[in-house]
Structure formats: C-alpha cells, structure tokens
Protein backbone atom coordinates (compact mmCIF):
# COMPACT_ATOMS: atom_id res chain seq x y z
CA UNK A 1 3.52 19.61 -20.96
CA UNK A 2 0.99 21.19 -18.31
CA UNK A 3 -1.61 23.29 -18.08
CA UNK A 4 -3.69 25.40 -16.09
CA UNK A 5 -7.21 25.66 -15.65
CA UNK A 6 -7.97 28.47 -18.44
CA UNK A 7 -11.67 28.07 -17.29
CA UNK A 8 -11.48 28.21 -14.00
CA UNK A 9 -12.73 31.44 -12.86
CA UNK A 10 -12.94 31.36 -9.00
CA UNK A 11 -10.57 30.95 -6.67
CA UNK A 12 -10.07 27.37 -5.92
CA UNK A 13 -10.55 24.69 -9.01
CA UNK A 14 -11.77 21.11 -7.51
CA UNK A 15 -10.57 18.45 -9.92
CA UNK A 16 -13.49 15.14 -9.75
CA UNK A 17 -13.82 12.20 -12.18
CA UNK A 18 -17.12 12.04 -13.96
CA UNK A 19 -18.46 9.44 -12.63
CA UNK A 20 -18.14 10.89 -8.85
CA UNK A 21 -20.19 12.78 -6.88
CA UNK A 22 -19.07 15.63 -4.46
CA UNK A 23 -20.65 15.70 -1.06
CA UNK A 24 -23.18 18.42 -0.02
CA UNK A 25 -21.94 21.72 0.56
CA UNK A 26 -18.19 20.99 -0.92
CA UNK A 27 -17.94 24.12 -2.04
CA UNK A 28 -17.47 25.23 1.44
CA UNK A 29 -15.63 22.41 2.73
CA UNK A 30 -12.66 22.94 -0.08
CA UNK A 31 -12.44 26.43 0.73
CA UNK A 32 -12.12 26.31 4.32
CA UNK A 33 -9.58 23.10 3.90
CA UNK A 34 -7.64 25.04 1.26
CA UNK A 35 -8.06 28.43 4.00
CA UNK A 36 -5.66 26.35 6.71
CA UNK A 37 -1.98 27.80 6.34
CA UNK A 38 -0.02 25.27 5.27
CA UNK A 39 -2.44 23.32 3.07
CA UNK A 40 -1.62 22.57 -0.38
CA UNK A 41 -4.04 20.39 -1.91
CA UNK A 42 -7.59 18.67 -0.23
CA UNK A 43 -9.52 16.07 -1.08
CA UNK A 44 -13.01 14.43 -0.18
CA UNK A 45 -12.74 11.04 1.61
CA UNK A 46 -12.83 8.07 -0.75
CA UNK A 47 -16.51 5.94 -0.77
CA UNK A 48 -17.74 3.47 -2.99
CA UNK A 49 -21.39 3.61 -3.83
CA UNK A 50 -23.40 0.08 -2.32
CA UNK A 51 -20.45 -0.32 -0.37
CA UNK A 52 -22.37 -0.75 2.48
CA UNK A 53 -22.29 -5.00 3.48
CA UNK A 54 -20.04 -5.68 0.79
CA UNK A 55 -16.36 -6.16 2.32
CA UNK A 56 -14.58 -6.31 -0.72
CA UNK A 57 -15.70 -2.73 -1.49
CA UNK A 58 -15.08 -1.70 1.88
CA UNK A 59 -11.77 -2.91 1.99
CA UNK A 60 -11.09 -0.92 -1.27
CA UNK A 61 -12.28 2.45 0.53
CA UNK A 62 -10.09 1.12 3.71
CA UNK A 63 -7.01 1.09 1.65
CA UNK A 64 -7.93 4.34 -0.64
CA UNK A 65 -8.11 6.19 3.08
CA UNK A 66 -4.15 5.00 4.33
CA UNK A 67 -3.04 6.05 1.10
CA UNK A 68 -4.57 9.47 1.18
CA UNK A 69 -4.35 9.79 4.88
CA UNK A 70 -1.32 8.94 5.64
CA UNK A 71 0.58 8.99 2.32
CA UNK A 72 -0.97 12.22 1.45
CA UNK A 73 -1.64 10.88 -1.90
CA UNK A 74 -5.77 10.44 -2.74
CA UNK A 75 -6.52 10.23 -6.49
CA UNK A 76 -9.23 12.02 -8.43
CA UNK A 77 -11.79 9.88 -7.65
CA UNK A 78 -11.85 11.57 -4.25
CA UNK A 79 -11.74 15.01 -5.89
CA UNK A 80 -9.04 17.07 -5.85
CA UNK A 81 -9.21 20.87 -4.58
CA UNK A 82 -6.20 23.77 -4.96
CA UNK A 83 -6.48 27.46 -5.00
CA UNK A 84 -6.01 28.53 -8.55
CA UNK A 85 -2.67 30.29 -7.27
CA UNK A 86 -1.45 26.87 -6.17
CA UNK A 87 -1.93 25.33 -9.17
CA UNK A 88 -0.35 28.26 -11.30
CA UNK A 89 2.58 27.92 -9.43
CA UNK A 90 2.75 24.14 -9.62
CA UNK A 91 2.55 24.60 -13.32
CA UNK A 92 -1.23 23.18 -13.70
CA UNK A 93 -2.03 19.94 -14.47
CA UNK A 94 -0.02 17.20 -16.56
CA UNK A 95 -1.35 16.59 -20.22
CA UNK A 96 -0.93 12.96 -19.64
CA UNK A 97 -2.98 10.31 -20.14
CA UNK A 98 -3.50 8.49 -16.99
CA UNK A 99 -2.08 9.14 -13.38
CA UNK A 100 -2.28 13.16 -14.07
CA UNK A 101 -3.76 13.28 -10.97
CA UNK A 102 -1.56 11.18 -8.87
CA UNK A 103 1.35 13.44 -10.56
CA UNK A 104 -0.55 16.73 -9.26
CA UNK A 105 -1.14 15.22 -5.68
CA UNK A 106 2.95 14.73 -5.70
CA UNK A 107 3.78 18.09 -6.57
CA UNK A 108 1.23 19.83 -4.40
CA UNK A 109 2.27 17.59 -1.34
CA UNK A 110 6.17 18.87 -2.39
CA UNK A 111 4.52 22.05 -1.35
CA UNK A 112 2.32 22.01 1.48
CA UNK A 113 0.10 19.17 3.24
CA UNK A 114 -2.24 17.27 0.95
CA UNK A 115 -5.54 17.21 3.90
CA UNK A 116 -7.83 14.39 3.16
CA UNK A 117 -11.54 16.17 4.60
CA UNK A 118 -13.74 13.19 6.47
CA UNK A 119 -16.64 14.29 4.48
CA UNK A 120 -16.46 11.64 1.08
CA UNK A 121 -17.28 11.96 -2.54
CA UNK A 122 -19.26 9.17 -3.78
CA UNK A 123 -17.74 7.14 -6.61
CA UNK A 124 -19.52 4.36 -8.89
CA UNK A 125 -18.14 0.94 -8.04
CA UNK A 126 -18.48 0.06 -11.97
CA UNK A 127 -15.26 -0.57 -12.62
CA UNK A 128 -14.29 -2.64 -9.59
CA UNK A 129 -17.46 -4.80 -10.01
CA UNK A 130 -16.79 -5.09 -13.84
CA UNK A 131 -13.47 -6.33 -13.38
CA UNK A 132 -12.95 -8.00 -10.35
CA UNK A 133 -12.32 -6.35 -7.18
CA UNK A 134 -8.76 -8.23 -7.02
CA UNK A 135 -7.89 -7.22 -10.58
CA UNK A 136 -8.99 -3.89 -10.43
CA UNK A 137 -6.79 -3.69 -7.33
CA UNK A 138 -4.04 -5.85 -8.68
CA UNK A 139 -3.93 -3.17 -11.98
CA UNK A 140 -3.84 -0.07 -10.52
CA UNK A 141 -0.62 -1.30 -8.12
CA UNK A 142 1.10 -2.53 -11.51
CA UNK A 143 0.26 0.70 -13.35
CA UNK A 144 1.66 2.43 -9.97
CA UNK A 145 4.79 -0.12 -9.92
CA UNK A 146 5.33 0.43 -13.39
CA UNK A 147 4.74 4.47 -13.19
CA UNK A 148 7.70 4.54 -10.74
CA UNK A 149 10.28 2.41 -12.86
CA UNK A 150 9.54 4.90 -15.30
CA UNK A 151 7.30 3.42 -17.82
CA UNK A 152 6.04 6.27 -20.30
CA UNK A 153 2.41 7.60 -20.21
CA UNK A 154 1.54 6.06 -23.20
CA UNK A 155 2.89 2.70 -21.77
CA UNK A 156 0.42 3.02 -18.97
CA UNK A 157 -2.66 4.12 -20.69
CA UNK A 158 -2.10 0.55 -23.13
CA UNK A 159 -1.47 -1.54 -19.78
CA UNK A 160 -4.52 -0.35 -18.21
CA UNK A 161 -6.83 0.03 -20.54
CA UNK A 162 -5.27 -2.58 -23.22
CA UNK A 163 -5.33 -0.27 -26.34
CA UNK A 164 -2.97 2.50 -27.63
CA UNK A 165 -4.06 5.51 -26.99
C-alpha cells in the first residue's frame, strides 16, 4: 500500500535520504519550483561529496543529471519535493522497501513535469567508495533491470542489499 505524509504539516513535503544534505535556502527553491504551473515533482541536482578531481565520482553525478534531466526521473538522493496536494492525489508514497522513490518520481512525472533545480544536494560518496564505483553502478542498473521485469520488492531489497528483509 501507500501512504501520505501524516506529519507533514506545510504545504510542500521534500523527501531526502539521510545521509544527504539540502542546499542553502531549499526551502525557497522547492517552493518556487513546485509554484511553476505545470510542475509536478522537483528535485535538487545530484553531487557527490569530494567529487571534485575524482572522475569516477564525477561521472556518477554526470549520469545521475541525464537521468533526472532528461528522463525526468532523479532519485531521493537528490531530494524529492511535491506539494502535499500532489502527493494526496498521487496516493502518497509506496510502503516498499527499496525504489519507493523511483516509483513516486513515475507517478508524479504521469502528472506534470518532474524539474530537476541546478542548485544540488550534497550526498556522501560512502557507498560508491565502499563498493566500487563500477559495482555500485553495475547494482543499481540490475536492481532497475530487474524492477522493470517485475521482480517483487522483497526480491530487490535481498539483491541489493544481500539479506531478506
């Protein structure tokens, strides 16, 4: 099932993994992104912390900006932002385990544009550094691959994390 954001109490609801940082002033960037007629859903531009002479990393932010660019489909690592009417109608967010936010970016962009803003939330390269930036990037486009074909949420959580649930 879904749900909304009970909590919420303001307007818009901005969606951000925890180990992410918005940039300055987002507040007012997400409101005046989500103010545009037409606009759906908004997100922060994609940036990996030290990425800075490390082209590995940058090529991970490179591809992270097509796909939310021009695919219209960032991931909540970049922060997602909808009014809280928006997401009431879309039904709120999936109680899944993993890709609940690529599901919401889908539905929102079924309704309106999904904006990426130029101004980027900063996320901790941990993971890609932990792993390997290859099988970091090598995971997520199985997971994807596998999320299409229709593998269950459950089946995705054990592939890319390697435990049940």
């Amino acid at each position: 099932g879904r749900g909304p954001a009970p909590a919420a109490t303001g307007d818009a609801v901005l969606f951000l993994h925890g180990d992410t940082r918005p940039p300055l002033a987002y507040d007012a960037l997400v409101l005046a992104a989500l103010a545009e007629p037409g606009t759906a859903l908004a997100a922060f531009a994609f940036a990996l912390a030290g990425s800075s002479g490390r082209p590995a990393l940058a090529a991970v932010e490179l591809g992270a900006h097509v796909r939310s660019t021009y695919l219209e489909l960032p991931w909540g690592d970049q922060g997602l932002a909808l009014s809280k009417a928006t997401l009431a109608s879309l039904g709120g967010v999936a109680r899944i385990p993993l890709l609940e936010d690529l599901d919401l970016a889908l539905r929102a962009r079924r309704r309106g544009r999904v904006v990426t803003l130029r101004e980027a939330a900063l996320t901790s390269p941990r993971r890609f550094l932990k792993a390997g930036i290859l099988k970091t990037n090598a995971l997520n486009a199985l997971t994807l691959l596998w999320w299409h074909v229709g593998a269950t949420p459950e089946q995705l959580f054990r592939l890319y994390y390697g435990r049940p649930r």
